[in-house]
Protein backbone atom coordinates (compact mmCIF):
# COMPACT_ATOMS: atom_id res chain seq x y z
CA UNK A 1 -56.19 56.48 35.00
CA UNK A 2 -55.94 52.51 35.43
CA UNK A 3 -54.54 51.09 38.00
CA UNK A 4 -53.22 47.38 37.78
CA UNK A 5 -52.47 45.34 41.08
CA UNK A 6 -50.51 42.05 40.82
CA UNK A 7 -51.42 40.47 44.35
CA UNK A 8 -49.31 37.56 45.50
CA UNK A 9 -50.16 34.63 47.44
CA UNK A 10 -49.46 34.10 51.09
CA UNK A 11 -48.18 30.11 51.98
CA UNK A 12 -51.43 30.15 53.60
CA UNK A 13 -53.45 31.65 50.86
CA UNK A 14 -55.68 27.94 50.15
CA UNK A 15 -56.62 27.73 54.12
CA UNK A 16 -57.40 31.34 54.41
CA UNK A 17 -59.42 32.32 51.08
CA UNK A 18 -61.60 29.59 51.97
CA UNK A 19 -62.30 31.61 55.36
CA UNK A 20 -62.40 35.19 53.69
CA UNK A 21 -64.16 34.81 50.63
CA UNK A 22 -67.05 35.81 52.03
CA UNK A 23 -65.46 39.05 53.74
CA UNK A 24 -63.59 39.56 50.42
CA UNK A 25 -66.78 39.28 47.94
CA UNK A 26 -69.13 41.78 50.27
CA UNK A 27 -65.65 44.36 50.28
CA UNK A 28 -65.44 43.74 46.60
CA UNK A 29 -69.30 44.98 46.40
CA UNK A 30 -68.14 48.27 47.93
CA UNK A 31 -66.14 48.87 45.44
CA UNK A 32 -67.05 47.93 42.38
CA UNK A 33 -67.38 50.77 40.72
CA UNK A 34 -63.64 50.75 40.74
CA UNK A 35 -62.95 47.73 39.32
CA UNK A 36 -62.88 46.99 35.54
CA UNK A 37 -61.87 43.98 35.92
CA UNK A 38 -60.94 41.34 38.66
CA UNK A 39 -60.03 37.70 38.95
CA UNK A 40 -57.66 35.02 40.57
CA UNK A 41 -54.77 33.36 38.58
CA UNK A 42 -53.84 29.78 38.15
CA UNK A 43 -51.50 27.43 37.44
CA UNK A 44 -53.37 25.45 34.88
CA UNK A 45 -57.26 25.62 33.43
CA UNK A 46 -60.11 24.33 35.20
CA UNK A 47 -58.95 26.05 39.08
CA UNK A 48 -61.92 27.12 41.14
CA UNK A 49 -61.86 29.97 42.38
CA UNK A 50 -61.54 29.19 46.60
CA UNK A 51 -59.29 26.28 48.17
CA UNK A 52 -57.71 25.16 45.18
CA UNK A 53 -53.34 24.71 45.20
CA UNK A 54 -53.73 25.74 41.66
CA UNK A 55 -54.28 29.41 42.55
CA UNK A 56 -51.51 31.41 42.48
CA UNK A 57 -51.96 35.08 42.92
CA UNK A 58 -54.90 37.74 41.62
CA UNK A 59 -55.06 40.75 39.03
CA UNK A 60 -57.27 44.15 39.22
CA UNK A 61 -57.74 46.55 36.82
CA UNK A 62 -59.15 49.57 38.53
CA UNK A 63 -59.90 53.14 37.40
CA UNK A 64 -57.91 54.77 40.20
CA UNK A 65 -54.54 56.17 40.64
CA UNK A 66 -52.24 54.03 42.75
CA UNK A 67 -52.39 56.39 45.79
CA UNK A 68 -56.13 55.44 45.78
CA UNK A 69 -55.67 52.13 44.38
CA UNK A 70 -53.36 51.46 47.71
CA UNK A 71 -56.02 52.47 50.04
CA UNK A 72 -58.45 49.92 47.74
CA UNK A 73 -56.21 46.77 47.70
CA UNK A 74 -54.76 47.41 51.56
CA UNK A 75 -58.34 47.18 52.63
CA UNK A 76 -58.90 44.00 51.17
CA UNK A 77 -60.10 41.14 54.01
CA UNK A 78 -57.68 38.94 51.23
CA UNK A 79 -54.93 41.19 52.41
CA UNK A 80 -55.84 42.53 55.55
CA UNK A 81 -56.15 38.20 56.30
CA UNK A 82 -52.73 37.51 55.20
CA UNK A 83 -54.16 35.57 51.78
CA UNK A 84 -52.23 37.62 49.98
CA UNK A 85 -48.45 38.42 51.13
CA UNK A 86 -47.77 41.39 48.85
CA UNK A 87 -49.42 43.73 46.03
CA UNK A 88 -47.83 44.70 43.24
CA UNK A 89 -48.67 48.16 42.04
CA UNK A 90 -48.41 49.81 38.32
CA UNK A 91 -49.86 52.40 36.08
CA UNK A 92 -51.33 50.81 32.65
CA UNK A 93 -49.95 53.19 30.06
CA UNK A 94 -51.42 53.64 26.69
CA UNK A 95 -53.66 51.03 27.40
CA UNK A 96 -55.70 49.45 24.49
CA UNK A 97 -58.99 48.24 25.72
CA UNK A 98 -61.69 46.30 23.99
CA UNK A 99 -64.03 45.12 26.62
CA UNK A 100 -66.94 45.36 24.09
CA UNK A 101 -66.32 42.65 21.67
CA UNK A 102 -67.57 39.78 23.10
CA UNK A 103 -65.01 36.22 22.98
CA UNK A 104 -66.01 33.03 22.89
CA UNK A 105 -66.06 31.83 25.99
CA UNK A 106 -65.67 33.65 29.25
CA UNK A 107 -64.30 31.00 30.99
CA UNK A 108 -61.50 31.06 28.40
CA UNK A 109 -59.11 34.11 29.64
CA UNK A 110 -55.65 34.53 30.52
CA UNK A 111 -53.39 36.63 31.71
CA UNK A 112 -49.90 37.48 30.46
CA UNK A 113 -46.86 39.37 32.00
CA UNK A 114 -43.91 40.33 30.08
CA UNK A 115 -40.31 41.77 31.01
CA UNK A 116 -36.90 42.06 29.21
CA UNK A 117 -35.37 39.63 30.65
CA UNK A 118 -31.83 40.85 32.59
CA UNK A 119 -29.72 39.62 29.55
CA UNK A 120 -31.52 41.70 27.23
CA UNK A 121 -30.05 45.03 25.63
CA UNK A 122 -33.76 45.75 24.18
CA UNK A 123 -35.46 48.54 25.12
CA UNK A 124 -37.77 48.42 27.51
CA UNK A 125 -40.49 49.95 25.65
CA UNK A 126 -44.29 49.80 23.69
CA UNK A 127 -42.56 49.67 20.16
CA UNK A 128 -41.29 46.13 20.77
CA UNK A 129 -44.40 45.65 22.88
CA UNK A 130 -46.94 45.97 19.77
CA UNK A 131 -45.34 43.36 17.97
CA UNK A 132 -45.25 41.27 20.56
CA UNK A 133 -48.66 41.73 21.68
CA UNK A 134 -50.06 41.39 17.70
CA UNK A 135 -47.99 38.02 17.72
CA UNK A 136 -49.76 36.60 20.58
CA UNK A 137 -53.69 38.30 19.60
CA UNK A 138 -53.35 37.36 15.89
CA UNK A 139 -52.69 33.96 16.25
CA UNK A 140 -54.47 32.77 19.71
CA UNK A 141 -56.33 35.22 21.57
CA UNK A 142 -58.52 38.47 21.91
CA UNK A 143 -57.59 40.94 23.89
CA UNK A 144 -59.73 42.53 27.09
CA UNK A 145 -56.79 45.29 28.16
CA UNK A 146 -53.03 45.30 27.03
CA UNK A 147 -50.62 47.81 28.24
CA UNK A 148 -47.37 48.93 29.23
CA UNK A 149 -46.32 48.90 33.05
CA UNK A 150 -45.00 51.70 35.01
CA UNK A 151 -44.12 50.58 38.99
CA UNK A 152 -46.70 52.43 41.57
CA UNK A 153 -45.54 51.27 44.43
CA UNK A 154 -46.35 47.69 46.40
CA UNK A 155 -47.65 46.84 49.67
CA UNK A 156 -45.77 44.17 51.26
CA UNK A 157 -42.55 42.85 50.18
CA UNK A 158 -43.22 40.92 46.46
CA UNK A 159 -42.03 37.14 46.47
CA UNK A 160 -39.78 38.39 43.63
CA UNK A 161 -37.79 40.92 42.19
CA UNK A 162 -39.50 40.93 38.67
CA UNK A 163 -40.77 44.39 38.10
CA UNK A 164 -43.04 43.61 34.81
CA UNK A 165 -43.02 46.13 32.22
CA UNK A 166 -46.32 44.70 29.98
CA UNK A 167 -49.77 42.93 30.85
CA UNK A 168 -51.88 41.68 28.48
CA UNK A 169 -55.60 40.07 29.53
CA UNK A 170 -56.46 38.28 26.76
CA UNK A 171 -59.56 35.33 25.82
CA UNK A 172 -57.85 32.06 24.55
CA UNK A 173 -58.05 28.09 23.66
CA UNK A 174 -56.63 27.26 26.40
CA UNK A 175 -53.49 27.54 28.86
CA UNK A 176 -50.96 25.46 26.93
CA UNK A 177 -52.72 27.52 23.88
CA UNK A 178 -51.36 30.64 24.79
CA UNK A 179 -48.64 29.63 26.91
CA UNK A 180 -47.38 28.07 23.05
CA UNK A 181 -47.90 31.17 21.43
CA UNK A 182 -46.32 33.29 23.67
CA UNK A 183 -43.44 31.15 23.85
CA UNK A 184 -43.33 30.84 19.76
CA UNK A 185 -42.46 34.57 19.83
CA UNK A 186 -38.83 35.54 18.83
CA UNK A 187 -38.66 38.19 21.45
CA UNK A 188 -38.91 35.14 24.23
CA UNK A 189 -37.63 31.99 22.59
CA UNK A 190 -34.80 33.84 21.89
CA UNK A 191 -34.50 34.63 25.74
CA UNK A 192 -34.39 38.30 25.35
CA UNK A 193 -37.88 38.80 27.15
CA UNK A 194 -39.26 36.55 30.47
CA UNK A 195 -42.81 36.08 29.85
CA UNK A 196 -45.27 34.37 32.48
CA UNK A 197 -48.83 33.14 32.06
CA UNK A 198 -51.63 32.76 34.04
CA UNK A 199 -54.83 30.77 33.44
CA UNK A 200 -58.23 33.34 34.88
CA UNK A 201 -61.03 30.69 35.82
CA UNK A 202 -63.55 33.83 37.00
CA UNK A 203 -63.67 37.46 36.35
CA UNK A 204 -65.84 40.12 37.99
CA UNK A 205 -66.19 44.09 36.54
CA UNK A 206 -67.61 46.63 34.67
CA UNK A 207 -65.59 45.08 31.58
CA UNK A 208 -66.87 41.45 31.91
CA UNK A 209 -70.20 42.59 32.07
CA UNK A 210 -70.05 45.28 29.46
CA UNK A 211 -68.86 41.80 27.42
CA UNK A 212 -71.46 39.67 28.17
CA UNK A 213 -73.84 42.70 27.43
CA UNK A 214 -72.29 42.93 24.05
């Protein structure tokens, strides 16, 4: 089972990652058999990856049901040291997963979040997901994992009351790349879905390295 956890950033996330991303990196060792795949998110390309505004929140992908996915993220020195405020917890259904075909450029990847927006009498479901997703991948992107969400829980209180319903990690152009395509798609221009996207400037897991292996 996969486990994705959206982790949110504290208002004192640029201070404090700085201090614990040491602590963070030698937990992250521990458990890296878990992870498939792990990174920060960002505002715009070109973030690094400790003391920069630009960061935003974090994504895992870990094969682990949430009960034990919980226990993993809660013991993060990121959490545990108040970088992150709240974790966001959900089950990847159906997930479709290519982490062997190597993209162009592994600095290139991004991370998009989907939801029917409140407006919306769509359903809620993977048949308007696919096209969606093939809209995006076809013309921009390949994609590392794409799925659709099912809530697991959170720890902490999210900054928002978005409950995402698809994730896509995908390799890109660039930010304003995919951030065009997505918004190009009828499903969001037409302001039946709320789609957000995130710029990944490093990525750690079994599925990056599988990648770069490939």
């Amino acid at each position: 089972m996969l486990t994705l956890a959206l982790c949110h950033d504290s208002s004192k996330a640029r201070t404090e990652r700085q201090r614990s991303f040491d602590p963070h990196m030698a937990y992250l060792r521990t458990v890296m058999g878990d992870i498939r795949f792990a990174g920060p998110l960002a505002i715009a390309d070109g973030a690094a990856v400790s003391g920069d505004d630009r960061l935003k929140a974090s994504v895992f992908v870990l094969e682990l049901t949430a009960p034990r996915a919980r226990e993993v993220m809660g013991g993060d020195p990121y959490f545990t040291n108040g970088v992150w405020e709240s974790i966001q917890l959900f089950g990847i259904d159906d997930p479709r997963i290519a982490p062997a075909t190597p993209p162009g450029s592994f600095a290139n990847m991004y991370a998009v979040f989907c939801a029917p927006a409140e407006s919306s009498h769509q359903p809620p479901d993977s048949a308007a997901y696919r096209p969606h997703i093939r809209h995006a991948t076809d013309l921009a992107a390949t994609p590392i994992v794409e799925g659709q969400l099912s809530a697991a829980g959170a720890l902490g209180t999210p900054p928002d009351r978005e409950t995402w319903r698809f994730a896509s990690i995908i390799t890109g152009k660039s930010l304003d790349a995919v951030q065009a395509v997505v918004d190009a798609d009828p499903r969001v221009s037409k302001g039946d879905w709320h789609a957000r996207t995130w710029s990944i400037p490093l990525a750690v897991g079994s599925w990056i390295t599988a990648r770069k292996a490939g």
